[in-house]
N, C-alpha and C. Protein backbone atom coordinates (compact mmCIF):
# COMPACT_ATOMS: atom_id res chain seq x y z
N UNK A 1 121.69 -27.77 -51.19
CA UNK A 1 121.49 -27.34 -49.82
C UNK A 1 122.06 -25.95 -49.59
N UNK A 2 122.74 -25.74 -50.18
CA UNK A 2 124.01 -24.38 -49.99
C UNK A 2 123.02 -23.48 -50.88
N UNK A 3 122.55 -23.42 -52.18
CA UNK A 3 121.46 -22.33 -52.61
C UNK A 3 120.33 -21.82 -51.50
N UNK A 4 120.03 -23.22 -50.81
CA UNK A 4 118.73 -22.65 -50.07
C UNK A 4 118.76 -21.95 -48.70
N UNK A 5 120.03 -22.61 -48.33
CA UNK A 5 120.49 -21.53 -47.07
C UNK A 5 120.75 -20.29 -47.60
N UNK A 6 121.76 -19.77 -48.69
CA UNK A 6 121.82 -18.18 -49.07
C UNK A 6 120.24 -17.54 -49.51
N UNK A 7 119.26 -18.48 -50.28
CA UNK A 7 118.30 -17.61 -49.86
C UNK A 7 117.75 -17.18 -48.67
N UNK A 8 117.65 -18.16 -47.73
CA UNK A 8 117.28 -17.44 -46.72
C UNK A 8 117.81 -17.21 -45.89
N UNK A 9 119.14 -16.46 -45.81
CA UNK A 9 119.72 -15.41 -45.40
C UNK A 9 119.50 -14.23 -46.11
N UNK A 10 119.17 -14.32 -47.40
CA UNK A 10 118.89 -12.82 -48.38
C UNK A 10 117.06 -12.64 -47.57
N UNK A 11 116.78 -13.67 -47.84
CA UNK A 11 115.39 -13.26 -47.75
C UNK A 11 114.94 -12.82 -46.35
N UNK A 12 115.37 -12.81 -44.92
CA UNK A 12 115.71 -13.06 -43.93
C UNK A 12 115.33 -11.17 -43.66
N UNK A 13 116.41 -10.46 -44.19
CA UNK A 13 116.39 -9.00 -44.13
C UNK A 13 115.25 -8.28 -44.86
N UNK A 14 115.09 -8.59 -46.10
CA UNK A 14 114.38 -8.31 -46.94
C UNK A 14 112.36 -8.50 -45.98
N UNK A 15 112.26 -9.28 -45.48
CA UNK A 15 111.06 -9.69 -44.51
C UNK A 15 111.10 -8.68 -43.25
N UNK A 16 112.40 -8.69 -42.50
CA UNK A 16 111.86 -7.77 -41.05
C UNK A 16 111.66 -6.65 -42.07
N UNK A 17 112.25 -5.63 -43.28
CA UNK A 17 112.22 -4.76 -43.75
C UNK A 17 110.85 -4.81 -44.25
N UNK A 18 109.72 -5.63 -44.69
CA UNK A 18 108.56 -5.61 -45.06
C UNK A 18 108.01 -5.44 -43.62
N UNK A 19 108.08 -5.72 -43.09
CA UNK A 19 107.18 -6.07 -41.59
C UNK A 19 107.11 -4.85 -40.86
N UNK A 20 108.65 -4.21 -40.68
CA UNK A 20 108.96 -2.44 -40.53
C UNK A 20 108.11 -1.62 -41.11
N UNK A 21 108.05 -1.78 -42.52
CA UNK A 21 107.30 -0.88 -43.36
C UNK A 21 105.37 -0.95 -43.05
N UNK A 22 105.16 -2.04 -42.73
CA UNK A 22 104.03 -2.31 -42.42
C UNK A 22 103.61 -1.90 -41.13
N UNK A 23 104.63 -1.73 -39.63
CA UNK A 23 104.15 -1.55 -38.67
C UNK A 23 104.43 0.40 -38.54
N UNK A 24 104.93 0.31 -39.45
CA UNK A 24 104.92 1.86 -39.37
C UNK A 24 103.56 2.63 -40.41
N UNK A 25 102.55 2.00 -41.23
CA UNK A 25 101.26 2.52 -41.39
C UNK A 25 100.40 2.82 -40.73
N UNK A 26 100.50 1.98 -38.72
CA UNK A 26 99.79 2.71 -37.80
C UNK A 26 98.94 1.62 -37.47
N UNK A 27 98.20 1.73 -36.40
CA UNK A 27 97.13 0.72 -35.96
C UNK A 27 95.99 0.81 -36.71
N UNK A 28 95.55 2.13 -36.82
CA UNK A 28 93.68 2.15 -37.68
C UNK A 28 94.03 1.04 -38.82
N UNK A 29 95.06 1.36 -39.34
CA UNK A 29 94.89 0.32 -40.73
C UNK A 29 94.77 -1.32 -40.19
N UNK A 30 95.25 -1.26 -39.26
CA UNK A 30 95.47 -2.83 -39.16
C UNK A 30 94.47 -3.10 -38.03
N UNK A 31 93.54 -2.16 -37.15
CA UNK A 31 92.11 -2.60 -36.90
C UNK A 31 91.25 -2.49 -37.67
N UNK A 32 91.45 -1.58 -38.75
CA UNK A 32 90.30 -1.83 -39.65
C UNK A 32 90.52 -2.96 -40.65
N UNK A 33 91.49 -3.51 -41.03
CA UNK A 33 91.70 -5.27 -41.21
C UNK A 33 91.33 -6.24 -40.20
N UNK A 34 91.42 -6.18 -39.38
CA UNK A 34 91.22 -7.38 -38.26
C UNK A 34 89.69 -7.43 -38.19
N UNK A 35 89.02 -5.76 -38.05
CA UNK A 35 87.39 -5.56 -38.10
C UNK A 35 86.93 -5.85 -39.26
N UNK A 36 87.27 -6.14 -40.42
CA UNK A 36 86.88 -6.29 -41.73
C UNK A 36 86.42 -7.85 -41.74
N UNK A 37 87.40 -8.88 -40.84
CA UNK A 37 87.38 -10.03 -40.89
C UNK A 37 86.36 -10.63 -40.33
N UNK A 38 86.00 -9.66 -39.04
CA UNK A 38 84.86 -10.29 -38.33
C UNK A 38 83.20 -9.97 -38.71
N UNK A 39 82.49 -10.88 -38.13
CA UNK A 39 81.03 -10.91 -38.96
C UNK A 39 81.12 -8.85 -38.07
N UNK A 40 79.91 -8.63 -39.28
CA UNK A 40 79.33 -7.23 -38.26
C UNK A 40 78.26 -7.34 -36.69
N UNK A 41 78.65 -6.28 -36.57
CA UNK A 41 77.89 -6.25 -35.28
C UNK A 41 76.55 -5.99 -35.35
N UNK A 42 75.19 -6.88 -34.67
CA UNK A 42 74.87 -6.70 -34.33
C UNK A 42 74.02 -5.42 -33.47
N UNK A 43 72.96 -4.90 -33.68
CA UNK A 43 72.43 -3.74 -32.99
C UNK A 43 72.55 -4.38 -31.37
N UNK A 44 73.08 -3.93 -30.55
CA UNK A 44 72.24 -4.08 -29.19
C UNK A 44 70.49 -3.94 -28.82
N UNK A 45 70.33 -4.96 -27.75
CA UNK A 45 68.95 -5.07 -27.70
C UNK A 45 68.52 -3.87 -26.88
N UNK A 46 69.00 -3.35 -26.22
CA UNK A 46 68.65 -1.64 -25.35
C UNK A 46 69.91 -1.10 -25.45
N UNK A 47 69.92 -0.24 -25.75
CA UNK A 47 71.59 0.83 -25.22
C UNK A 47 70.86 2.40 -24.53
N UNK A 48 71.87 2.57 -24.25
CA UNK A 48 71.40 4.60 -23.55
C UNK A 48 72.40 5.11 -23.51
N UNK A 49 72.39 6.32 -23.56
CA UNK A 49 73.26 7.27 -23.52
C UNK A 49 72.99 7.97 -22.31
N UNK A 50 74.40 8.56 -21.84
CA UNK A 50 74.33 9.37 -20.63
C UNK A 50 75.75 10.14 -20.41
N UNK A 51 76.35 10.55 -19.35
CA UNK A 51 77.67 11.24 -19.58
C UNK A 51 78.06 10.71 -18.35
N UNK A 52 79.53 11.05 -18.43
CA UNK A 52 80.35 10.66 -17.83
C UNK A 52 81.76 11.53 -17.61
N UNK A 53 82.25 12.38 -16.18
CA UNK A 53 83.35 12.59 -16.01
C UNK A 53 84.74 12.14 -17.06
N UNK A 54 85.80 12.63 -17.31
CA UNK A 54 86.76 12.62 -18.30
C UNK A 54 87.40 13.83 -18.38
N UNK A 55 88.88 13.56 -18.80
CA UNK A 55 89.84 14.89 -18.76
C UNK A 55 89.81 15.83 -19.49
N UNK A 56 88.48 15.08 -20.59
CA UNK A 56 87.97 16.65 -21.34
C UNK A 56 86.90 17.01 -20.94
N UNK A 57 86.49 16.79 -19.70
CA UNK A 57 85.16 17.28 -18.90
C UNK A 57 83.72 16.05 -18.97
N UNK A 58 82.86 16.76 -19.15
CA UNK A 58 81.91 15.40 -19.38
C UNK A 58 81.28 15.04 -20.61
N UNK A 59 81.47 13.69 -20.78
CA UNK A 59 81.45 13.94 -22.12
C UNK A 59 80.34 12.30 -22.37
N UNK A 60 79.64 12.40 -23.49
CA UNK A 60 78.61 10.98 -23.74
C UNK A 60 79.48 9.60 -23.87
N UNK A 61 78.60 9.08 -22.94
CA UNK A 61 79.06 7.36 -23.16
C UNK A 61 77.89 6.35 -23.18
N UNK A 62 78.16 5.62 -23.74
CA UNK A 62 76.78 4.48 -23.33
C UNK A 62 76.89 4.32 -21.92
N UNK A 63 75.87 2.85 -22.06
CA UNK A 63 75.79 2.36 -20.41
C UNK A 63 76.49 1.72 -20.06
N UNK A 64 77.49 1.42 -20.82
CA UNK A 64 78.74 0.81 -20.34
C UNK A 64 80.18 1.83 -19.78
N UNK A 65 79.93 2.79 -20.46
CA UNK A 65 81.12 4.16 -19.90
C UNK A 65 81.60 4.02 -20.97
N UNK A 66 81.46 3.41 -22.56
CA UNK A 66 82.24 3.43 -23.69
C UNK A 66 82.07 4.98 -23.90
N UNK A 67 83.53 5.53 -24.46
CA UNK A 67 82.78 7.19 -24.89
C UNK A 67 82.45 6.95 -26.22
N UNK A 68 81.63 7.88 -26.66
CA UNK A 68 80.82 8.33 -27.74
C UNK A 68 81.75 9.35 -28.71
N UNK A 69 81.50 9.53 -29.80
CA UNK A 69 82.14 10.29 -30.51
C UNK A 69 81.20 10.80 -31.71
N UNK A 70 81.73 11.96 -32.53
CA UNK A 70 80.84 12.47 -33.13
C UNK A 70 82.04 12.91 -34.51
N UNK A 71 81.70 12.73 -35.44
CA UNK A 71 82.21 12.73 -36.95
C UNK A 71 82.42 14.12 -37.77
N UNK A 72 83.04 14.87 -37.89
CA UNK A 72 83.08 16.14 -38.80
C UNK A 72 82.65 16.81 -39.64
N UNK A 73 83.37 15.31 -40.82
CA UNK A 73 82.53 15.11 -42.00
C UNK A 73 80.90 14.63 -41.91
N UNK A 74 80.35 14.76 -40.73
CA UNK A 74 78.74 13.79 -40.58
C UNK A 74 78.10 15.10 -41.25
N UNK A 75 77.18 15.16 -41.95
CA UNK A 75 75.85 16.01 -42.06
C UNK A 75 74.90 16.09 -41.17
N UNK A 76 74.21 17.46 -41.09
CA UNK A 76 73.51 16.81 -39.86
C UNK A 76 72.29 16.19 -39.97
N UNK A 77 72.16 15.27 -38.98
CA UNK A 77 71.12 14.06 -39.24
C UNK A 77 71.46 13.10 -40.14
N UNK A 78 72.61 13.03 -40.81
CA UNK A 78 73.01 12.17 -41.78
C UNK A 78 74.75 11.69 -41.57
N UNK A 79 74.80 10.40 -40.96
CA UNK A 79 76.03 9.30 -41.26
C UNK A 79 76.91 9.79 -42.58
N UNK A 80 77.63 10.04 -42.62
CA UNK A 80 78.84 9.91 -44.09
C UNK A 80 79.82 9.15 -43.54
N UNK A 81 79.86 7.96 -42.90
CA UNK A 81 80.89 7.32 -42.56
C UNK A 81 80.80 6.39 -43.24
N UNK A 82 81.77 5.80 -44.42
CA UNK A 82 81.43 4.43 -45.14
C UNK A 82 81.51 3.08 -44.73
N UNK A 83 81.98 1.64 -45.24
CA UNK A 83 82.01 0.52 -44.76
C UNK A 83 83.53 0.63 -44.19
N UNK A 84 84.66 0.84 -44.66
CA UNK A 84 86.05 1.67 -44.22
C UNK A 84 85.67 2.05 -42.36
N UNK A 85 85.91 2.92 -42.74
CA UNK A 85 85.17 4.09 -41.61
C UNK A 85 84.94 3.31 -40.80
N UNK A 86 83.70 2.38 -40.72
CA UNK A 86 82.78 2.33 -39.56
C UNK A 86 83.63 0.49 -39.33
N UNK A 87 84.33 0.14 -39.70
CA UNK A 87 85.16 -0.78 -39.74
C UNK A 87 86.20 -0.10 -38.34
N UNK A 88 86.57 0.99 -38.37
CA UNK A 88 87.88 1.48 -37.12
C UNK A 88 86.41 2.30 -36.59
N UNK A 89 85.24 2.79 -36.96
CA UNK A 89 84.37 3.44 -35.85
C UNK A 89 83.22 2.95 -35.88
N UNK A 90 83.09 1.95 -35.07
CA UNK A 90 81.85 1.34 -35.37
C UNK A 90 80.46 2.34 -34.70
N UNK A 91 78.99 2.39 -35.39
CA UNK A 91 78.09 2.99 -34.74
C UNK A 91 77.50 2.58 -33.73
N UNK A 92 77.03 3.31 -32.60
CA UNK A 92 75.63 2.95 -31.52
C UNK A 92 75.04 3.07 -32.67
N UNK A 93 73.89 1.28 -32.57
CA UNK A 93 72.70 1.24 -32.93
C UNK A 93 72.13 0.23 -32.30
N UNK A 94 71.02 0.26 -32.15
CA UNK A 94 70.17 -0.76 -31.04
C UNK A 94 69.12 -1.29 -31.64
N UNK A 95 68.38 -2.28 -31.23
CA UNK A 95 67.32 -2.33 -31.77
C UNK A 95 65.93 -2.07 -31.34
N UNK A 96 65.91 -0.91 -30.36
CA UNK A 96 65.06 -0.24 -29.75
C UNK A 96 65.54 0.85 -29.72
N UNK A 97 64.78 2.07 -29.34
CA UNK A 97 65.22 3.26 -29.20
C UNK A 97 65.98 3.41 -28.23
N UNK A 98 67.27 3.74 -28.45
CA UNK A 98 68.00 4.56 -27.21
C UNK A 98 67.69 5.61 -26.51
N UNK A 99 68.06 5.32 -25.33
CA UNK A 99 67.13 6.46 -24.55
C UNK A 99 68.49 7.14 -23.58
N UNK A 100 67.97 8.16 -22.96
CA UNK A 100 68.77 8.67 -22.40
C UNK A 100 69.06 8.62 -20.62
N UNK A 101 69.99 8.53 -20.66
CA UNK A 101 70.48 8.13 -18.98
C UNK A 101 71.09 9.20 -18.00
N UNK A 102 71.70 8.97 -17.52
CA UNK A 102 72.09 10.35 -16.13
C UNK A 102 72.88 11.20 -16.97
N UNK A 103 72.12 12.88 -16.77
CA UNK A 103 73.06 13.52 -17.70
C UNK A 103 72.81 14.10 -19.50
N UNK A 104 72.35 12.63 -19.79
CA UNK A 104 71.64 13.31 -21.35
C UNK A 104 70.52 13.96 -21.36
N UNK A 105 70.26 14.41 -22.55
CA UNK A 105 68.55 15.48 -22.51
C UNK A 105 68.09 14.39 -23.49
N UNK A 106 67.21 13.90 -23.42
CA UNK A 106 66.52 13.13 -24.04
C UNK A 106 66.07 13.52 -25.41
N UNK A 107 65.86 15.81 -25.00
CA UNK A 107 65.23 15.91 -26.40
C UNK A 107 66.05 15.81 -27.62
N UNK A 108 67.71 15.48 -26.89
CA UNK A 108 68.91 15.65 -27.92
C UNK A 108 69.16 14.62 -28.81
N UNK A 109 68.45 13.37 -28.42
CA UNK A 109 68.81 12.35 -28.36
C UNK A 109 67.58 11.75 -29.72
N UNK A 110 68.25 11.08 -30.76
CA UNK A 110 67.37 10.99 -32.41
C UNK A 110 67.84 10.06 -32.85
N UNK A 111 67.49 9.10 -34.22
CA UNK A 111 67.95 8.00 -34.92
C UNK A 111 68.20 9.06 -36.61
N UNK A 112 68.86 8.02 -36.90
CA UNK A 112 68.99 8.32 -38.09
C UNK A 112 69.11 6.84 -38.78
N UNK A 113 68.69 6.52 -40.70
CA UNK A 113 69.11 5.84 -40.75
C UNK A 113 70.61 5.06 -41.79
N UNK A 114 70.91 3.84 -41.14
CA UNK A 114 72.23 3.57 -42.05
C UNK A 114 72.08 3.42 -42.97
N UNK A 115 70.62 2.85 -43.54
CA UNK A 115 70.65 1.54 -44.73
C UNK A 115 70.29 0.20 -44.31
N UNK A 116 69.23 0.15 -44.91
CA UNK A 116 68.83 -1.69 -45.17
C UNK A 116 68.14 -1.39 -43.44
N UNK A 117 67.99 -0.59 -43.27
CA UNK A 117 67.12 -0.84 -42.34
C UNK A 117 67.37 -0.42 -40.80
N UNK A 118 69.07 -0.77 -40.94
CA UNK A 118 69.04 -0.12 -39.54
C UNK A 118 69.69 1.14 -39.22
N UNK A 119 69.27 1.45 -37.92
CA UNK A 119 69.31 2.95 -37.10
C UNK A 119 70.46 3.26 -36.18
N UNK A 120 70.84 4.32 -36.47
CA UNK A 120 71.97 4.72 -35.84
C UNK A 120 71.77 5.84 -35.10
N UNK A 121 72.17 6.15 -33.74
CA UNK A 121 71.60 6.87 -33.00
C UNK A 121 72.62 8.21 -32.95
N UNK A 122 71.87 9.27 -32.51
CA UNK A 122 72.27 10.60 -32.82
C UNK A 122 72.07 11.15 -31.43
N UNK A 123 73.18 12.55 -30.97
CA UNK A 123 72.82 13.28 -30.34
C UNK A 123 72.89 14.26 -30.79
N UNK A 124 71.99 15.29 -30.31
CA UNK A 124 71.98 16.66 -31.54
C UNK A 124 71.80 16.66 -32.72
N UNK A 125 72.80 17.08 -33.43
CA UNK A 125 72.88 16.79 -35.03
C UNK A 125 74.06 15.69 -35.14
N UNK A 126 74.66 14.85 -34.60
CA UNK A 126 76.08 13.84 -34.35
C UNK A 126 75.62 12.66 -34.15
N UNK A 127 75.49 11.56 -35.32
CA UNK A 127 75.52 10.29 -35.24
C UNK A 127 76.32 10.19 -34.44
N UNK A 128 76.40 8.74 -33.56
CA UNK A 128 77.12 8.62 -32.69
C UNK A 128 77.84 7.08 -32.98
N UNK A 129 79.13 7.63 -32.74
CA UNK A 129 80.34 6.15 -32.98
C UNK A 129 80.70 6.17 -31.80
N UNK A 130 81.63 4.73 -31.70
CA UNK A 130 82.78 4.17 -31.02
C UNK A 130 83.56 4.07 -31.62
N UNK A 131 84.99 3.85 -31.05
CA UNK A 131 86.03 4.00 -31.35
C UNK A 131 87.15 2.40 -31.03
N UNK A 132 87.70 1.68 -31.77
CA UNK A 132 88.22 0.52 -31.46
C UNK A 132 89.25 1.06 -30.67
N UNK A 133 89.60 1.95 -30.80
CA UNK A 133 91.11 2.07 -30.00
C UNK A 133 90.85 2.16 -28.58
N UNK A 134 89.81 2.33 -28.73
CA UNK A 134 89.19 2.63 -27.01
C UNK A 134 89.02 1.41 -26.17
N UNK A 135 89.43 0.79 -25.67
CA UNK A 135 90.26 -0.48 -24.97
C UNK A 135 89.24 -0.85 -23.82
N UNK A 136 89.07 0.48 -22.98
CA UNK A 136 87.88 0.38 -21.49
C UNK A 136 87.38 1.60 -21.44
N UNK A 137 86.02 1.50 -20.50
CA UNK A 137 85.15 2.25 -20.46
C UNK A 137 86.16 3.61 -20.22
N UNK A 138 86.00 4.49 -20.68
CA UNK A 138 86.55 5.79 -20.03
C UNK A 138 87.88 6.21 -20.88
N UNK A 139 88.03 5.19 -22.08
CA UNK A 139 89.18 5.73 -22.56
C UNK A 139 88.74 6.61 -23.90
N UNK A 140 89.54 7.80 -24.11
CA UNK A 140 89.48 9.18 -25.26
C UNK A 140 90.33 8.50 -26.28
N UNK A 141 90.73 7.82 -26.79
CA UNK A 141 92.03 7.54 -27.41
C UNK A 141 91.81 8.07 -29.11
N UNK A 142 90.67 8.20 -29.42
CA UNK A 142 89.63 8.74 -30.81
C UNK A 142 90.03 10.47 -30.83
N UNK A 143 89.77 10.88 -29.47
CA UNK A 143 89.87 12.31 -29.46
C UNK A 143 90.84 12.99 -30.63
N UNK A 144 89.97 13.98 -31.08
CA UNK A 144 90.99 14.91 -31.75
C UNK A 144 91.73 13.79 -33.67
N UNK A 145 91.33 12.58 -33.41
CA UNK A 145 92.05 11.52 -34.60
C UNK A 145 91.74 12.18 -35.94
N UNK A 146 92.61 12.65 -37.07
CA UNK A 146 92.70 12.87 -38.07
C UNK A 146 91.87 14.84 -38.18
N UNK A 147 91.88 15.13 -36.96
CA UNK A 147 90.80 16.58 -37.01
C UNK A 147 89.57 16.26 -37.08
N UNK A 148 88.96 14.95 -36.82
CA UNK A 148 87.59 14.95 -37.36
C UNK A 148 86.59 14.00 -36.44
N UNK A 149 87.42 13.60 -35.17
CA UNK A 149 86.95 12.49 -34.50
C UNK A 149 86.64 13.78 -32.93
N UNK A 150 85.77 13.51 -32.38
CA UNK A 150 85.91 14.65 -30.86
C UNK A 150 84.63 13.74 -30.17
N UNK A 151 84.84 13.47 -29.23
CA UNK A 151 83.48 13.32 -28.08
C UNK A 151 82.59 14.04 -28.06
N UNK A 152 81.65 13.97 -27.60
CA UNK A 152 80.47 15.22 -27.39
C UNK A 152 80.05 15.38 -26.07
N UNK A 153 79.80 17.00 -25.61
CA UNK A 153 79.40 17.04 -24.26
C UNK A 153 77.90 16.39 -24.54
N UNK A 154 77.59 17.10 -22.89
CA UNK A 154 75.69 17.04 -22.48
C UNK A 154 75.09 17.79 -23.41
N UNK A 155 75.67 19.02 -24.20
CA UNK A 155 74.98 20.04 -24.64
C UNK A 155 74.78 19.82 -26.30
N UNK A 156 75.70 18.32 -26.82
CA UNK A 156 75.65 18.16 -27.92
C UNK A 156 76.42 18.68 -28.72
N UNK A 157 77.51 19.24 -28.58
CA UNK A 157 78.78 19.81 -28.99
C UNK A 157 79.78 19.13 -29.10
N UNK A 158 80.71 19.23 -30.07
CA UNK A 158 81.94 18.34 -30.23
C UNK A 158 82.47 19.28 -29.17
N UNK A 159 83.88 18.44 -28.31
CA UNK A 159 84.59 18.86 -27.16
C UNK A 159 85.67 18.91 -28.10
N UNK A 160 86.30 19.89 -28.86
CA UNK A 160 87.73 19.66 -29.56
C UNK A 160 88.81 19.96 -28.99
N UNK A 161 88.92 20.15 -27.52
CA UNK A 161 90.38 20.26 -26.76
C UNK A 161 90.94 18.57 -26.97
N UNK A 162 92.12 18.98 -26.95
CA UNK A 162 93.21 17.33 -26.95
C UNK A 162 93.37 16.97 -25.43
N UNK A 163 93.19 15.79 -26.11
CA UNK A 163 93.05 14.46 -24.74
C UNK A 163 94.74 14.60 -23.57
């Protein structure tokens, strides 16, 4: 009985010190685990794009006020976001054409595709993601993430001022 209590008193420290080390790698890592677990999403059956007021001016959201974001590393007309990636940024894709709502130009507005079939929607030359960290409609929390994450105005431009 006396061995197994001193282990776990040794082992006791040794654990919050794993758990420390782990909560200090950051959230992306540990939403892109939690998103790894769950089935994938689904295209939506209509989505649109349109803009929306925000402290970096106006910037694309669906029809829900989710903001939109646009990728660095993207090519244009072409996704480079891998299974990783799109695990912490998941894409707008629908399974109809997205169209454009109060605010977007429609002519900005394009598919591109992922693979296996489905379409990921573009404004300008900027596939367009979401962002998990983004909690409710209207939140930037992506802005500016790693140099490579920015919203996009009406005009199809990354907005790279900080949130």
């Amino acid at each position: 009985m006396r061995s197994t209590r001193k282990t776990t008193l040794l082992a006791a420290p040794l654990v919050s010190a794993a758990l420390l080390a782990l909560s200090a790698c950051g959230g992306s890592a540990d939403a892109a685990k939690d998103d790894a677990a769950k089935p994938a999403r689904k295209p939506a059956a209509t989505a649109s794009v349109k803009t929306a007021d925000s402290e970096l001016g106006k910037i694309l959201v669906d029809d829900s006020g989710r903001t939109l974001y646009g990728f660095t590393k993207d090519k244009p007309g072409a996704s480079n976001c891998d299974a990783d990636c799109i695990a912490v940024w998941p894409a707008l894709t629908s399974a109809k054409d997205v169209t454009a709502g109060t605010g977007a130009d429609a002519a900005l507005l394009k598919e591109t595709k992922l693979g296996e079939g489905a379409e990921q929607a573009m404004y300008g030359d900027w596939p367009l993601y979401y962002y998990v960290g983004d909690a409710t409609p209207g939140d930037v929390n992506g802005q500016g993430l790693d140099g490579e994450w920015f919203v996009i105005a009406a005009d199809g431009k990354l907005i790279k001022k900080a949130a």
